[in-house]
N, C-alpha and C. Protein backbone atom coordinates (compact mmCIF):
# COMPACT_ATOMS: atom_id res chain seq x y z
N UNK A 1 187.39 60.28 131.86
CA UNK A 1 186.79 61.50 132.41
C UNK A 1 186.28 61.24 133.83
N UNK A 2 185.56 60.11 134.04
CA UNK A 2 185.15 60.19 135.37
C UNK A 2 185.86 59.87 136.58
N UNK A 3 186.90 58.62 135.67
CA UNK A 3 188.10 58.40 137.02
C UNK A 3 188.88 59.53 137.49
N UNK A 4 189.51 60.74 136.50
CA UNK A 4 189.84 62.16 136.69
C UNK A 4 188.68 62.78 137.53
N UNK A 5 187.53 62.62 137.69
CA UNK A 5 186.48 63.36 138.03
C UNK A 5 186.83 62.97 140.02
N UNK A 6 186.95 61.33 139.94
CA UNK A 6 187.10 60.63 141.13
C UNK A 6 188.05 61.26 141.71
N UNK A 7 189.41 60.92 141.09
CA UNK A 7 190.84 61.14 141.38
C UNK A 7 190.70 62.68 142.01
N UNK A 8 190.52 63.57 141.69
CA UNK A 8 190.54 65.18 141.79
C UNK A 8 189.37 65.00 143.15
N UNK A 9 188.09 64.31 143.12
CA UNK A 9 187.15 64.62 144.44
C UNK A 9 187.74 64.14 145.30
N UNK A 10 189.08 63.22 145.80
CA UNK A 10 189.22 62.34 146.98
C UNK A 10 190.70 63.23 146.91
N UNK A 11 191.10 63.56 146.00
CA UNK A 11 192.32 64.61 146.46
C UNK A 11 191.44 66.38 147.20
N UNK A 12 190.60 66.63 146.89
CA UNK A 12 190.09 67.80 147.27
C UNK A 12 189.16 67.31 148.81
N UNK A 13 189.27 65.86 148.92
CA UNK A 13 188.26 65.64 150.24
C UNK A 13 189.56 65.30 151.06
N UNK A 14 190.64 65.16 150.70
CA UNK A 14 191.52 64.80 152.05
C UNK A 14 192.34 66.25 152.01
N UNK A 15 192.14 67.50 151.40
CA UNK A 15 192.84 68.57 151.57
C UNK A 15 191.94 69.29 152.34
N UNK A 16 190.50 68.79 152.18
CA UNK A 16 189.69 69.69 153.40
C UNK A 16 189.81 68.96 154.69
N UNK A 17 190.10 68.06 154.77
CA UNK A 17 189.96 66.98 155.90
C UNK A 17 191.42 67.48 156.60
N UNK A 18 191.86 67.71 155.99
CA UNK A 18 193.24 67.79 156.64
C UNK A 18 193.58 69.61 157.31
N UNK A 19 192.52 70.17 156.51
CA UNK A 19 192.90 72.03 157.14
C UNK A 19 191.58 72.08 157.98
N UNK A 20 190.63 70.80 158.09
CA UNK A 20 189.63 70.94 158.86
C UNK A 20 190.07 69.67 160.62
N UNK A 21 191.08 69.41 160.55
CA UNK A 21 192.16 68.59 161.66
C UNK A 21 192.73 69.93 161.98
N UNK A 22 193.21 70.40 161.54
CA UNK A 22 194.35 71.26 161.84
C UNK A 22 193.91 72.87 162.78
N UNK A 23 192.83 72.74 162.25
CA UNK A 23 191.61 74.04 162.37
C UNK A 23 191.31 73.72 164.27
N UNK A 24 190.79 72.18 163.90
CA UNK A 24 190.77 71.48 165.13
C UNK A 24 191.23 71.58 166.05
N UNK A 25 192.25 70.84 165.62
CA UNK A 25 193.47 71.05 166.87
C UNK A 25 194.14 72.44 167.02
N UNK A 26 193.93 73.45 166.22
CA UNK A 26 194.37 74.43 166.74
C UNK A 26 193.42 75.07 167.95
N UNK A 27 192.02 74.93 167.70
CA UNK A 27 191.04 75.30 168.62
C UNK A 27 191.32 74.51 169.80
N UNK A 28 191.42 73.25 170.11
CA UNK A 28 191.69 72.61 171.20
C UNK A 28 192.55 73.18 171.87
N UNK A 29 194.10 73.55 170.94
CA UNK A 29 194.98 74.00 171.99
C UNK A 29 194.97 75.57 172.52
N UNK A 30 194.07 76.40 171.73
CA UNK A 30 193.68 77.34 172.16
C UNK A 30 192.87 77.23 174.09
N UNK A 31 191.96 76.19 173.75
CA UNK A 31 191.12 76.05 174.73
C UNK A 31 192.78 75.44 176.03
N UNK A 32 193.23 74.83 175.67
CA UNK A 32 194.18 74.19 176.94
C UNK A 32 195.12 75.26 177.49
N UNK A 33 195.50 76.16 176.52
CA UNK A 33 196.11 77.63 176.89
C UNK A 33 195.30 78.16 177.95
N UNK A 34 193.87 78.67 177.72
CA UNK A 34 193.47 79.35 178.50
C UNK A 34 192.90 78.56 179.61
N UNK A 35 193.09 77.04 179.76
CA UNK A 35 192.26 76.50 181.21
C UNK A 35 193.68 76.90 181.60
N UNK A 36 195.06 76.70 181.17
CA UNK A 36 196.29 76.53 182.28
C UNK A 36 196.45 77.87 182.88
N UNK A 37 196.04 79.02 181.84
CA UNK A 37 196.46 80.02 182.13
C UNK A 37 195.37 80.89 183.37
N UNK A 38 193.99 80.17 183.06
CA UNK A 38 193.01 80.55 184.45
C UNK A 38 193.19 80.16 185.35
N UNK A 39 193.77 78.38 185.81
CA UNK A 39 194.32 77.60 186.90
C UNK A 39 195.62 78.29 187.27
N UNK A 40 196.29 79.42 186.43
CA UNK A 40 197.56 79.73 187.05
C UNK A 40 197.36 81.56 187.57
N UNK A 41 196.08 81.61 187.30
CA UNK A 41 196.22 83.17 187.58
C UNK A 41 195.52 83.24 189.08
């Protein structure tokens, strides 16, 4: 029961870890869009 308990918390901590990267880097490249696009206007 508790190794299932383990197994399931470190699969549910690298599925947030991974849409909380992604979240990330989507915000970053948001931010690099709009410096190129202010340096080009």
């Amino acid at each position: 029961m508790g190794k299932l308990l383990s197994i399931f918390r470190r699969h549910v901590s690298k599925r947030f870890h991974r849409s909380f990267t992604i979240k990330r880097g989507v915000r970053f490249n948001e931010k690099l869009k709009i410096q190129r696009w202010k340096s080009a206007a």
